[in-house]
C-alpha atoms as a PDB file:
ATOM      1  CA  UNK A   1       0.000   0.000   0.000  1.00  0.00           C
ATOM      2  CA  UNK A   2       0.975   3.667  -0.325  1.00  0.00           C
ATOM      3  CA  UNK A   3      -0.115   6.691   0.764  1.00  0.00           C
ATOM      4  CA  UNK A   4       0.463  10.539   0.726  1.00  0.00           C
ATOM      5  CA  UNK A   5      -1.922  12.818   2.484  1.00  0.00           C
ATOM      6  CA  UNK A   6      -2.645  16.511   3.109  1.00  0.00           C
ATOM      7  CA  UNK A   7      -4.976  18.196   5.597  1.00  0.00           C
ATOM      8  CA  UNK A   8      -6.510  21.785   4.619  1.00  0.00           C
ATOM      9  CA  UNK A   9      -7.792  24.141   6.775  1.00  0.00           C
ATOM     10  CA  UNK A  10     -10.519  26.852   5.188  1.00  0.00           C
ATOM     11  CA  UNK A  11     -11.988  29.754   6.971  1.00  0.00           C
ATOM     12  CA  UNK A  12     -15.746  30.592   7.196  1.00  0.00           C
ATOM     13  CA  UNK A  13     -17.172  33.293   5.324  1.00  0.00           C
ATOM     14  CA  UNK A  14     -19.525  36.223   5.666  1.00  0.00           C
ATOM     15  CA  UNK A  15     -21.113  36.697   2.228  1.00  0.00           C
ATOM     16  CA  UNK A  16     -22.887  39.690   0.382  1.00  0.00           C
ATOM     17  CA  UNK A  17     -22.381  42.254   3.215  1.00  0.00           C
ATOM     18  CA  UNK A  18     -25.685  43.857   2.861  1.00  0.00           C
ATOM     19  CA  UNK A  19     -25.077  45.305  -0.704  1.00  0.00           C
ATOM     20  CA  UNK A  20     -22.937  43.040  -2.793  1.00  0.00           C
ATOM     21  CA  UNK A  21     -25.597  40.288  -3.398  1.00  0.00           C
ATOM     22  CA  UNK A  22     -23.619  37.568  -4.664  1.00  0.00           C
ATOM     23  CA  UNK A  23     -20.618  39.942  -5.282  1.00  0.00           C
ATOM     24  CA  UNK A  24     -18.779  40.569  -2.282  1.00  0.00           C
ATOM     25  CA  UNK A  25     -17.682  38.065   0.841  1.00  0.00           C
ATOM     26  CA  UNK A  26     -15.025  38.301   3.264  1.00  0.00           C
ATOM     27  CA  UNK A  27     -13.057  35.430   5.701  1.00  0.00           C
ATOM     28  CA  UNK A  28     -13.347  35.329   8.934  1.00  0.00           C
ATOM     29  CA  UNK A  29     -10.402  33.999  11.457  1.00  0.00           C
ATOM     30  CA  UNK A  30     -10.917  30.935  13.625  1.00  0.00           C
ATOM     31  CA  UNK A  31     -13.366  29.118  12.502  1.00  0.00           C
ATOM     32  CA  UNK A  32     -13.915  26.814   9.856  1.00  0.00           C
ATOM     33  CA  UNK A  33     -13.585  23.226   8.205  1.00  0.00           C
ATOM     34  CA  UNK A  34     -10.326  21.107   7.983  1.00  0.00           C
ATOM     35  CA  UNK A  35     -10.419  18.013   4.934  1.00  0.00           C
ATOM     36  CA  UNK A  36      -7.246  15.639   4.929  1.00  0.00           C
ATOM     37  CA  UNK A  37      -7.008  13.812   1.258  1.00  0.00           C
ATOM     38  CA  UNK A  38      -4.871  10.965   1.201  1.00  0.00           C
ATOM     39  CA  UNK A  39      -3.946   9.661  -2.508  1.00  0.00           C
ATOM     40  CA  UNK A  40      -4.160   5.618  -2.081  1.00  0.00           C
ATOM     41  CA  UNK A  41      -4.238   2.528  -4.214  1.00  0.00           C
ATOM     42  CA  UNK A  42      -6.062  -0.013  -2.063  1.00  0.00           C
ATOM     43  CA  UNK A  43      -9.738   0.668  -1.188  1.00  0.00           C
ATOM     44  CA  UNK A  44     -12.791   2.221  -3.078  1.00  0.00           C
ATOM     45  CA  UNK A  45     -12.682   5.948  -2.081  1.00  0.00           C
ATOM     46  CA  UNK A  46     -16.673   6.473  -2.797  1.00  0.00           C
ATOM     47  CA  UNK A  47     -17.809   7.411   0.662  1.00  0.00           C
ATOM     48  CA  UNK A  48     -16.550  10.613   2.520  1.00  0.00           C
ATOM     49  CA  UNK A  49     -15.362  10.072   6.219  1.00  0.00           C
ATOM     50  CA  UNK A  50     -16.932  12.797   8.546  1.00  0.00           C
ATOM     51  CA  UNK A  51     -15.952  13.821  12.102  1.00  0.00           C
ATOM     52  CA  UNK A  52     -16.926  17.335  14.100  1.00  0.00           C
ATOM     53  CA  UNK A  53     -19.528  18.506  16.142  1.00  0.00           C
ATOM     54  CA  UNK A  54     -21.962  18.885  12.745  1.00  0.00           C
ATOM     55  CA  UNK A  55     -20.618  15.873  10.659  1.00  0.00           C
ATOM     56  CA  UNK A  56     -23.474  13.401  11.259  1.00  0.00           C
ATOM     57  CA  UNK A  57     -25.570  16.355   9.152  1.00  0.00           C
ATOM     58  CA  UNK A  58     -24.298  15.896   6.230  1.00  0.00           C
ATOM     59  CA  UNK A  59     -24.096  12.947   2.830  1.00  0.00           C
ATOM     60  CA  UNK A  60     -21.203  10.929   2.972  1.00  0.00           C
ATOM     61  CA  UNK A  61     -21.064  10.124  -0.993  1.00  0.00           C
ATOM     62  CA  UNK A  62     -18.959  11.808  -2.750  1.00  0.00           C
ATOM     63  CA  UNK A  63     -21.492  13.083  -5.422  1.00  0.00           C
ATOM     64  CA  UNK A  64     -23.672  14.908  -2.415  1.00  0.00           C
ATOM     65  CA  UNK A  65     -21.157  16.327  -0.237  1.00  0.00           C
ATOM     66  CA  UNK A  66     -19.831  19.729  -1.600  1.00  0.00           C
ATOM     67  CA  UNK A  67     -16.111  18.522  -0.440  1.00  0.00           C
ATOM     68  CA  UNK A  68     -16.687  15.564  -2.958  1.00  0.00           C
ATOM     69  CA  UNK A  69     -18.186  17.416  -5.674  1.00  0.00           C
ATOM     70  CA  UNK A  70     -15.404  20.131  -6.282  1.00  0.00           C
ATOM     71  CA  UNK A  71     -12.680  16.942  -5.773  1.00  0.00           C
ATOM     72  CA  UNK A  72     -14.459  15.452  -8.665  1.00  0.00           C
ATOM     73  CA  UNK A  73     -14.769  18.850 -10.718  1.00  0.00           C
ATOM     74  CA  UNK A  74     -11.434  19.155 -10.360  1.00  0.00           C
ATOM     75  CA  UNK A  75     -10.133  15.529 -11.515  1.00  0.00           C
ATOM     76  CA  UNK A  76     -11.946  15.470 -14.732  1.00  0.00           C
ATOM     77  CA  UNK A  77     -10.533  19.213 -15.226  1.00  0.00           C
ATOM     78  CA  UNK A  78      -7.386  18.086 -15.046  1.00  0.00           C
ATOM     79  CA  UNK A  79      -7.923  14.449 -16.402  1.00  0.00           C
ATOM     80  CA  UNK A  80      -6.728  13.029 -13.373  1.00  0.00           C
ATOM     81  CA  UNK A  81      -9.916  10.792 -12.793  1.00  0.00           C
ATOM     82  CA  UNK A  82      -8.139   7.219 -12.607  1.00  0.00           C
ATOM     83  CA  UNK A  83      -6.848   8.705  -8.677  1.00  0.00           C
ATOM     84  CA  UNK A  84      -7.966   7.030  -5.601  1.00  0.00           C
ATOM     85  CA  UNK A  85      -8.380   9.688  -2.679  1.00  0.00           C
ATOM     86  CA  UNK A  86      -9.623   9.108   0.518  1.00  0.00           C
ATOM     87  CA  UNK A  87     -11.446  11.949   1.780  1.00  0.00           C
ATOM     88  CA  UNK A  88     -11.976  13.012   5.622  1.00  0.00           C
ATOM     89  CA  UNK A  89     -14.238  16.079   6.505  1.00  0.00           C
ATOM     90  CA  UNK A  90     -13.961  17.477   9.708  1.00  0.00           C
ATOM     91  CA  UNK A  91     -17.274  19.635  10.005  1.00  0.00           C
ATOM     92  CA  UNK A  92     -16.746  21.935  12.590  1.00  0.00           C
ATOM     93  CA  UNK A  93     -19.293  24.802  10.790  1.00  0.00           C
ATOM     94  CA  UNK A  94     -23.240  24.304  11.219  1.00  0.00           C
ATOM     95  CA  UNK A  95     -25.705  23.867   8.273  1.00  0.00           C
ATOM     96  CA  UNK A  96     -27.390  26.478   7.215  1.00  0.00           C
ATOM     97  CA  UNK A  97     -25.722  29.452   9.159  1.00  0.00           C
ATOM     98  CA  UNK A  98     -25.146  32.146   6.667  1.00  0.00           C
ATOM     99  CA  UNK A  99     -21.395  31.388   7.558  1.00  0.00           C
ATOM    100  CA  UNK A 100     -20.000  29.741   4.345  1.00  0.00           C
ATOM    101  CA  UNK A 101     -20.425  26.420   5.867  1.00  0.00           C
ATOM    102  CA  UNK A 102     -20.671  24.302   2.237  1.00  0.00           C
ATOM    103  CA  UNK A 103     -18.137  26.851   0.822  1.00  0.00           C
ATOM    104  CA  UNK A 104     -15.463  25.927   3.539  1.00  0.00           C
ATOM    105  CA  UNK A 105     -15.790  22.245   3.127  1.00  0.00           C
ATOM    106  CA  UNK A 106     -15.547  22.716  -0.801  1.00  0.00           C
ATOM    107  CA  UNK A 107     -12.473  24.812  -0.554  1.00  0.00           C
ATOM    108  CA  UNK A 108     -10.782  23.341   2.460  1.00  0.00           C
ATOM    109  CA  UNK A 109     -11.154  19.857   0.113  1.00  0.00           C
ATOM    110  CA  UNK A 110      -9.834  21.640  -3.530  1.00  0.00           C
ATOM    111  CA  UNK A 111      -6.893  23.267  -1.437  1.00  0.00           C
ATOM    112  CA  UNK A 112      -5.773  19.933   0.072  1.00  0.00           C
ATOM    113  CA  UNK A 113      -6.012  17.809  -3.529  1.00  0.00           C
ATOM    114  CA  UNK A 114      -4.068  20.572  -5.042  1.00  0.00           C
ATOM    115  CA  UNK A 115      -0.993  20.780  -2.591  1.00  0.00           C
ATOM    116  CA  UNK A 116      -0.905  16.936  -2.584  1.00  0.00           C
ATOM    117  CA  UNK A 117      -0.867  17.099  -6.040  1.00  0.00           C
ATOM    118  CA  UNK A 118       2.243  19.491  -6.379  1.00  0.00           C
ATOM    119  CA  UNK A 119       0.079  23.145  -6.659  1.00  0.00           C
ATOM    120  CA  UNK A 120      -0.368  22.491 -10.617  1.00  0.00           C
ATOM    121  CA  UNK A 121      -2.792  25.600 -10.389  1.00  0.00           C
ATOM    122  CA  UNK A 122      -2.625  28.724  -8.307  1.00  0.00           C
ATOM    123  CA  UNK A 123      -5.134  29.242  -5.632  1.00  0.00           C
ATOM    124  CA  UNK A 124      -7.564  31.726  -7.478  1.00  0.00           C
ATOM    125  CA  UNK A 125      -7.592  29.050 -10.805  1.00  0.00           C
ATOM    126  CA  UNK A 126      -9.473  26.596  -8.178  1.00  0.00           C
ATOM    127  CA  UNK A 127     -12.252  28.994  -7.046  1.00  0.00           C
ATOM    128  CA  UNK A 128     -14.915  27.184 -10.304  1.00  0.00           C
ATOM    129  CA  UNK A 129     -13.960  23.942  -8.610  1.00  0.00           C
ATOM    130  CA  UNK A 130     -15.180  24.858  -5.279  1.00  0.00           C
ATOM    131  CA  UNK A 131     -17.882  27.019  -6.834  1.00  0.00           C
ATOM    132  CA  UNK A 132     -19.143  23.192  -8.194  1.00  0.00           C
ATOM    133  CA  UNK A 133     -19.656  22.250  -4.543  1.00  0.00           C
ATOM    134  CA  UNK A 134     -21.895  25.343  -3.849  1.00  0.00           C
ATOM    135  CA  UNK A 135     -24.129  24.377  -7.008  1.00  0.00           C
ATOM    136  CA  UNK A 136     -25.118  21.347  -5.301  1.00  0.00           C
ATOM    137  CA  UNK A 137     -25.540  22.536  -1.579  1.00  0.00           C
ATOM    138  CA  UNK A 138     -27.736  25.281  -2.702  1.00  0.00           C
ATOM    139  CA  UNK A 139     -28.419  25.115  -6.519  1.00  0.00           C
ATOM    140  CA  UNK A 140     -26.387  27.935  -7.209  1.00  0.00           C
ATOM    141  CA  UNK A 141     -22.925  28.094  -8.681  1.00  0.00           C
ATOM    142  CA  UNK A 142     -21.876  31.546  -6.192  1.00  0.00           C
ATOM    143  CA  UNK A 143     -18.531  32.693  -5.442  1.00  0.00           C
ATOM    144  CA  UNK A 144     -18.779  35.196  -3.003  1.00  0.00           C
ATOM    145  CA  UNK A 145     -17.769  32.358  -0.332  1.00  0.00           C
ATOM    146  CA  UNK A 146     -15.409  29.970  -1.461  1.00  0.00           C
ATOM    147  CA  UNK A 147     -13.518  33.142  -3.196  1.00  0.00           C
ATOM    148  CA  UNK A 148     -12.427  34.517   0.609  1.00  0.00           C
ATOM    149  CA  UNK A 149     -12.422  31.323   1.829  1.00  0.00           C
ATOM    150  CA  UNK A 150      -9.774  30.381  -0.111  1.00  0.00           C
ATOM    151  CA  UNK A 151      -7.841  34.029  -0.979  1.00  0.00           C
ATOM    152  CA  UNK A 152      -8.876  35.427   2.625  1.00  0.00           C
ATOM    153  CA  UNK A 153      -9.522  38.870   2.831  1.00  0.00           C
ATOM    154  CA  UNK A 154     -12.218  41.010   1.323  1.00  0.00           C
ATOM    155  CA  UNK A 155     -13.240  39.963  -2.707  1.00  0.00           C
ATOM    156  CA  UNK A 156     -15.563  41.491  -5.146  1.00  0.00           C
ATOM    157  CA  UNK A 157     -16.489  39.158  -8.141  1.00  0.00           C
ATOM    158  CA  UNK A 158     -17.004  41.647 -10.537  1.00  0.00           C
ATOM    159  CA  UNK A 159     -18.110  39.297 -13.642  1.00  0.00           C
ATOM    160  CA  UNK A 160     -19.219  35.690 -13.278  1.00  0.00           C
ATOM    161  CA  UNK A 161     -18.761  34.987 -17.261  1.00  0.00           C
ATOM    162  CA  UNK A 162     -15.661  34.939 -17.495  1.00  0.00           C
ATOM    163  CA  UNK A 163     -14.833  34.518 -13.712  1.00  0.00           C
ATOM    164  CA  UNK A 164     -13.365  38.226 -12.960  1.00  0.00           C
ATOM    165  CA  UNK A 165     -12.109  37.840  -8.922  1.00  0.00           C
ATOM    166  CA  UNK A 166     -11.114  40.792  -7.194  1.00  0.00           C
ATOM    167  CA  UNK A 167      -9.003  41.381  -3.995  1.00  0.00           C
ATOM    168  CA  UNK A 168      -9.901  44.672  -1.677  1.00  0.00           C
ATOM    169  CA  UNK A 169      -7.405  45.584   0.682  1.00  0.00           C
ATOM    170  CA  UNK A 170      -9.279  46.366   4.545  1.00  0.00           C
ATOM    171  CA  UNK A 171      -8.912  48.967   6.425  1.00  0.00           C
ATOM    172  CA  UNK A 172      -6.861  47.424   9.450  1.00  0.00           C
ATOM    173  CA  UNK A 173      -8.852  48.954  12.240  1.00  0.00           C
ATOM    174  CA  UNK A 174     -12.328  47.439  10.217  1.00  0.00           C
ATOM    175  CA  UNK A 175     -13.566  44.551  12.153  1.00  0.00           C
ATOM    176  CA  UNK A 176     -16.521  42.507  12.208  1.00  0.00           C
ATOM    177  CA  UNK A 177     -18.885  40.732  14.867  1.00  0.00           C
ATOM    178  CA  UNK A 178     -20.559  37.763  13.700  1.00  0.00           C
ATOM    179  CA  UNK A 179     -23.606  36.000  15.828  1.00  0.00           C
ATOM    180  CA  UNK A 180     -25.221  33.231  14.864  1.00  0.00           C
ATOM    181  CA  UNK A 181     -28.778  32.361  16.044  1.00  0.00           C
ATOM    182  CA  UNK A 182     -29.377  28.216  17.010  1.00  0.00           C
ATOM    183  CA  UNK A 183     -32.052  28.339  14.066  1.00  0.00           C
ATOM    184  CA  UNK A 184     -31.325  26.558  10.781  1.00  0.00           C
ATOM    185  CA  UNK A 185     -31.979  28.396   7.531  1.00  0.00           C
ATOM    186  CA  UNK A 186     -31.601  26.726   4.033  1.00  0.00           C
ATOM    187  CA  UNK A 187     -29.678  28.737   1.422  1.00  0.00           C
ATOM    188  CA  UNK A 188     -31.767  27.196  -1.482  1.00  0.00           C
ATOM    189  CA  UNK A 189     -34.989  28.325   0.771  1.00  0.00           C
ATOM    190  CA  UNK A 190     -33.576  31.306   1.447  1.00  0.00           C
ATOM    191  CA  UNK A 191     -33.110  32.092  -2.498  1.00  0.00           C
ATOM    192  CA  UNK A 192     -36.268  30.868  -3.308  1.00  0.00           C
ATOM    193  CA  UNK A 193     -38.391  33.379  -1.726  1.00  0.00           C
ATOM    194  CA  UNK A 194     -36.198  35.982  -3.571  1.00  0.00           C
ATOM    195  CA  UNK A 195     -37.364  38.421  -5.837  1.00  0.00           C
ATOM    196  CA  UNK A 196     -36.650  37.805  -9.701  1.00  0.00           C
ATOM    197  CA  UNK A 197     -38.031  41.128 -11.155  1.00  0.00           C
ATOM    198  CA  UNK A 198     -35.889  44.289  -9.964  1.00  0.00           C
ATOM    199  CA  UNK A 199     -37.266  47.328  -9.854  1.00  0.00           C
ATOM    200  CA  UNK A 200     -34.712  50.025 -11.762  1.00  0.00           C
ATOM    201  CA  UNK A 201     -35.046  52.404  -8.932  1.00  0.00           C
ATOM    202  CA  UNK A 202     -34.012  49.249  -6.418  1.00  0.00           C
ATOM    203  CA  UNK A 203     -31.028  48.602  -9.249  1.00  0.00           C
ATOM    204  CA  UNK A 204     -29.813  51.961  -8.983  1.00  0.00           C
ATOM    205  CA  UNK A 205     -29.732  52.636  -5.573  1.00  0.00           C
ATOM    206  CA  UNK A 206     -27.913  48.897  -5.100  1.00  0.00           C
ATOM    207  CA  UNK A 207     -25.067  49.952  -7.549  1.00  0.00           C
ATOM    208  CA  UNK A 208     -24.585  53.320  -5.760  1.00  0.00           C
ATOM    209  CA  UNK A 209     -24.269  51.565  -2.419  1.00  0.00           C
ATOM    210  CA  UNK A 210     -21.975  48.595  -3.904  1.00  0.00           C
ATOM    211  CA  UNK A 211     -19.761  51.956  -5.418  1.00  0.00           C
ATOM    212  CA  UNK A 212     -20.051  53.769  -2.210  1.00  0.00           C
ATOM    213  CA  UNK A 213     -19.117  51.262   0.130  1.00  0.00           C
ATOM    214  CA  UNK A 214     -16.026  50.294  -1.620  1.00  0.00           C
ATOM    215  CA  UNK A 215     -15.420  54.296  -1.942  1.00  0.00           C
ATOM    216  CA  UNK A 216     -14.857  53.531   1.595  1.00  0.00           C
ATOM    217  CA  UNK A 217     -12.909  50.998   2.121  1.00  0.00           C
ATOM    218  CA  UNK A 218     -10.591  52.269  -0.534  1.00  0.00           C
ATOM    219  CA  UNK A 219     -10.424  55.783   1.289  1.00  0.00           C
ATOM    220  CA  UNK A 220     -10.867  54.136   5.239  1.00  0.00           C
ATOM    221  CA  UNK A 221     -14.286  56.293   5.843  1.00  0.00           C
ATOM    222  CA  UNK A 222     -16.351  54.186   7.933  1.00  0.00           C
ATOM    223  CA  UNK A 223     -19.016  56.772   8.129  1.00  0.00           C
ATOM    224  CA  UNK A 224     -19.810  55.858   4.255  1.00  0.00           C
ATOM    225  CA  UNK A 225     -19.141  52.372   4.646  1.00  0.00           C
ATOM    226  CA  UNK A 226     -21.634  52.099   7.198  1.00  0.00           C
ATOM    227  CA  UNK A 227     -24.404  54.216   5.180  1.00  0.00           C
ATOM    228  CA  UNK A 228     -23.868  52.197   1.966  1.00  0.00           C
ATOM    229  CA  UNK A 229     -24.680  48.538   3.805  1.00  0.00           C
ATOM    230  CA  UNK A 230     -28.035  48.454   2.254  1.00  0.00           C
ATOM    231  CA  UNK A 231     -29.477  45.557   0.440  1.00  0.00           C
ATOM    232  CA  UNK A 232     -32.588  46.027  -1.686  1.00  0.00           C
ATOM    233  CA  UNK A 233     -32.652  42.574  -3.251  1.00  0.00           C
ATOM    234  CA  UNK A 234     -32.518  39.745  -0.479  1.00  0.00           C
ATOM    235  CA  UNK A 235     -32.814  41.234   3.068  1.00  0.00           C
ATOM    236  CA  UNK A 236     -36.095  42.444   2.517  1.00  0.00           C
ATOM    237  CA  UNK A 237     -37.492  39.109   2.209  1.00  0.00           C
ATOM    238  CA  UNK A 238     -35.332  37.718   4.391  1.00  0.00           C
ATOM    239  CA  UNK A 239     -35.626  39.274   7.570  1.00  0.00           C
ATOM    240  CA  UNK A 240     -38.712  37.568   8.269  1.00  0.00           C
ATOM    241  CA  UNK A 241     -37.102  34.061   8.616  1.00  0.00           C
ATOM    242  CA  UNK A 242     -34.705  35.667  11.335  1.00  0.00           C
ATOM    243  CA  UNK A 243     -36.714  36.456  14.632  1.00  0.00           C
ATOM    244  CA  UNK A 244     -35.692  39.538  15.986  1.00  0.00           C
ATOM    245  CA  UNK A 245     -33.397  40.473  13.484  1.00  0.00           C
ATOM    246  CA  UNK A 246     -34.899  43.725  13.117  1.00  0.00           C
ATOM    247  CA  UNK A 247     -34.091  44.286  17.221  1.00  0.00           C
ATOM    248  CA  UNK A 248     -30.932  43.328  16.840  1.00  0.00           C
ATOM    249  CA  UNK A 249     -29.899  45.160  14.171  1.00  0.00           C
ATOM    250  CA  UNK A 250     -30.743  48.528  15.502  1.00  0.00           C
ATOM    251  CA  UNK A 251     -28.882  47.328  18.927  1.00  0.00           C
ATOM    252  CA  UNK A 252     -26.243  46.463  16.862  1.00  0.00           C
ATOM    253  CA  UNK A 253     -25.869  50.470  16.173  1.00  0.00           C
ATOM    254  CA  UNK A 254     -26.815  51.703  19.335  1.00  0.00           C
ATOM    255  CA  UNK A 255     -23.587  50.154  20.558  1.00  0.00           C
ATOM    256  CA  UNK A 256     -21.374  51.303  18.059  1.00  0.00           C
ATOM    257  CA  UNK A 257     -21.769  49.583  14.770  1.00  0.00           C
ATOM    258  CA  UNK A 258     -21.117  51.231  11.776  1.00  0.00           C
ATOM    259  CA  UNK A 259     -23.344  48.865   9.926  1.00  0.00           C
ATOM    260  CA  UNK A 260     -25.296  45.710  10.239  1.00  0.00           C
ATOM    261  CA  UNK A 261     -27.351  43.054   8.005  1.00  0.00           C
ATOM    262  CA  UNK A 262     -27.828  39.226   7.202  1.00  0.00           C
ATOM    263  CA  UNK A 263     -24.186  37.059   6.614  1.00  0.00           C
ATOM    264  CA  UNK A 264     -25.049  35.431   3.612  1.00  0.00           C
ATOM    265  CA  UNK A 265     -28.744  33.781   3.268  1.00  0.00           C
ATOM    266  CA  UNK A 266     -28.599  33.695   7.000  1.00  0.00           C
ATOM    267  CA  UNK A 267     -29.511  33.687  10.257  1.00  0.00           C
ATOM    268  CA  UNK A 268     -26.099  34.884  11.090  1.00  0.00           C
ATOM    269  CA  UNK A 269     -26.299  38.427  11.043  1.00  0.00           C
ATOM    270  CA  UNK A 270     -23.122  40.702  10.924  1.00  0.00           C
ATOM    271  CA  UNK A 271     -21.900  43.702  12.022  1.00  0.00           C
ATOM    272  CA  UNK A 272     -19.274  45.981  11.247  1.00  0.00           C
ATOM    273  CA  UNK A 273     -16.967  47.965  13.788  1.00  0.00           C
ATOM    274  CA  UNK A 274     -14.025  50.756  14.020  1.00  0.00           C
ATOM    275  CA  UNK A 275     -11.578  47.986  16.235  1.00  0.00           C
ATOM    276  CA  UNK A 276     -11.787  44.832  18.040  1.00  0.00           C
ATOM    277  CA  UNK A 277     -13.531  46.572  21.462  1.00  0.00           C
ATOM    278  CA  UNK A 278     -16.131  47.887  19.988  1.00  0.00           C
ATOM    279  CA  UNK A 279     -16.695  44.438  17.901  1.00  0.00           C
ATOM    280  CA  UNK A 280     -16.712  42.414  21.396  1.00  0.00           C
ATOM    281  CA  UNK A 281     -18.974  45.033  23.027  1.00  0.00           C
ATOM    282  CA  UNK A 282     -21.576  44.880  20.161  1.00  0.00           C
ATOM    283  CA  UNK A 283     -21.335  41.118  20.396  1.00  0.00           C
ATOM    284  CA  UNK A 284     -22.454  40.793  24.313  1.00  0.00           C
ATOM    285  CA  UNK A 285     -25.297  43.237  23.062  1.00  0.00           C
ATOM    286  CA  UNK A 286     -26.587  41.547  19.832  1.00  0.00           C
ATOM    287  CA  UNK A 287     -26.438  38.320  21.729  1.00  0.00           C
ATOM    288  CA  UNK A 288     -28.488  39.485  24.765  1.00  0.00           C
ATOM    289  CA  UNK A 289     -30.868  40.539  22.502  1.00  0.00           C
ATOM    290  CA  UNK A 290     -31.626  37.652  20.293  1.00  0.00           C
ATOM    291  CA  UNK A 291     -31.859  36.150  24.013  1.00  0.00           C
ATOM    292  CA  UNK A 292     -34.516  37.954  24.310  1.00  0.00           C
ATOM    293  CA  UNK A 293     -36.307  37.090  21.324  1.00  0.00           C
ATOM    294  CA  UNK A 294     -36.230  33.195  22.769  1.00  0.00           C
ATOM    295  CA  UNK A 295     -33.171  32.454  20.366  1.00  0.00           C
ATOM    296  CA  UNK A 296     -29.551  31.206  22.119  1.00  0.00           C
ATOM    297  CA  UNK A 297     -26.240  32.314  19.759  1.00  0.00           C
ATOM    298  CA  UNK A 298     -22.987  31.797  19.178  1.00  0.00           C
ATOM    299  CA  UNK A 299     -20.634  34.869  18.461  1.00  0.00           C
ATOM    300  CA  UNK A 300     -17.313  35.551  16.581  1.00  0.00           C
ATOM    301  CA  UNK A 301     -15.298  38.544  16.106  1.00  0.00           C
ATOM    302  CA  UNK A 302     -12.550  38.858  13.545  1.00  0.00           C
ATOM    303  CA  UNK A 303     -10.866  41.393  11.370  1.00  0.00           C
ATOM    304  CA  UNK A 304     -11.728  41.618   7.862  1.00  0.00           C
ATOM    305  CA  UNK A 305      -7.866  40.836   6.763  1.00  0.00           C
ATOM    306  CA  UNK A 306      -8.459  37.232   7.710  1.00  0.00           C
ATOM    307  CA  UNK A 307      -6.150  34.664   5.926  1.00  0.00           C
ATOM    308  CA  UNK A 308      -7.796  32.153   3.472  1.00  0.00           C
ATOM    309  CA  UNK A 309      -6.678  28.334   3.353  1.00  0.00           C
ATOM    310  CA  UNK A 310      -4.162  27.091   4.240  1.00  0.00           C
ATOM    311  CA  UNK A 311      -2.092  23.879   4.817  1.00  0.00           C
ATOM    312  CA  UNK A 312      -1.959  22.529   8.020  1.00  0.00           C
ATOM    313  CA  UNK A 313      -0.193  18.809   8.093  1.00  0.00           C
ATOM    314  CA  UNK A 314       1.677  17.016   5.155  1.00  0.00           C
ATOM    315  CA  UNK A 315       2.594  12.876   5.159  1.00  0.00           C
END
């Protein structure tokens, strides 16, 4: 028998911050999803191996599992099909969070096969893999989470067709507070109920804020940052799936925010904040009020220079 392995590690993601629908993510330190491939040539390799506190949650085959799905993308991309990989997920990110939790399993996965397989492609040229592995979790072929999770940092995907991927450089004092209600939200649900007609007015006023709030970061003025997160297209219909969302957004600014709305399809909501004080301050406050809206939550803070994947162990 031999064997070579590699174990990935790829961050969790807030997605769309409030006006870049589909456009704009960022990573988020800490937390995330770790996949060890190991290239063998004694078993069938069909079934995924799972581990962490959510990986009882999700499909073990290979042609389910978002992990397995940008593995095989890549492989026939690269005519490598005739390999035999074991794959182990370690699912430390819950289902339906709004946190990039099928995005980190997809890119942790794609980042590990393409170290163990010498780096043939650079890390951007493996973003339509893991973008495969979003089209099954949710039916939608996004990249504004497995983009970050893999580059880290702030992105904007400025064109889909061709694939135009665009690194933003963060303030350094711009941090975010993440919470995440115990409620389960699917991100094909949550897509369904959106809108498919646009208003032009709505269309307008979502480009100026999407211009205006990267007029900001560029120039480090938090004051327009925070007026530009506004999202016309999906949190309008999505605040009602998030109970007191509404309550704990406006907290969220009471205590210092400069801005607030849904991570992703949700229910984690986000918040951005001048420094890491103000971030931990608006956390104990968004938290004690989803409390009181009968929901418990878990909470993160991290700056918006995260890093993206990265290797963590090599046999």
């Amino acid at each position: 028998m031999n064997s070579r392995s590699v174990t990935a590690f790829a961050p969790a993601t807030v997605a769309n911050v409030g006006c870049g629908f589909d456009i704009m993510g960022f990573a988020v330190k800490g937390i995330g999803d770790k996949v060890t491939i190991t290239l063998r040539d004694d078993k069938d390799t069909s079934i995924i191996r799972m581990s962490g506190c959510y990986g009882n949650m999700i499909p073990t085959e290979r042609n389910k599992n978002t992990a397995g799905v940008a593995i095989d993308a890549y492989l026939k991309a690269t005519g490598r099909t005739d390999l035999m990989l074991d794959i182990f997920l370690e699912k430390n990110l819950p289902l339906g969070s709004g946190l990039g939790s099928s995005a980190s399993s997809a890119a942790a996965a794609i980042f590990a096969l393409n170290n163990l397989l010498g780096n043939p492609l650079t890390t951007t040229e493996l973003i339509p893999f893991a973008m495969e592995g979003e089209r099954i979790a949710c039916g939608s072929a996004h990249a504004d989470n497995v983009a970050p999770s893999l580059l880290g940092g702030f992105v904007l995907i400025r064109s889909y067709q061709p694939l135009d991927i665009i690194r933003v450089k963060c303030p350094d004092e711009l941090c975010c507070t993440i919470i995440h209600p115990h409620i389960q939200l699917k991100t094909s649900d949550a897509r369904r109920i959106l809108k498919r007609d646009i208003p032009i007015n709505d269309a307008i006023r979502q480009s100026a804020n999407a211009a205006a709030f990267m007029t900001g970061m560029i120039n480090e003025d938090f004051d327009l940052m925070g007026r530009s997160i506004c999202d016309l297209l999906a949190e309008p219909k999505r605040t009602q799936l998030i109970p007191g969302f509404e309550k704990t957004r406006q907290t969220a600014l009471d205590n210092g925010a400069i801005g607030c709305g849904i991570s992703g399809s949700g229910p984690s909501v986000f918040a951005l904040c001048k420094g890491e004080l103000i971030s931990g301050l608006v956390a104990e406050a968004m938290k004690k009020t989803f409390y009181e809206a009968g929901l418990n939550s878990d909470t993160f803070v991290s700056r918006l220079n995260a890093p993206g994947a990265s290797i963590l162990q090599t046999n």
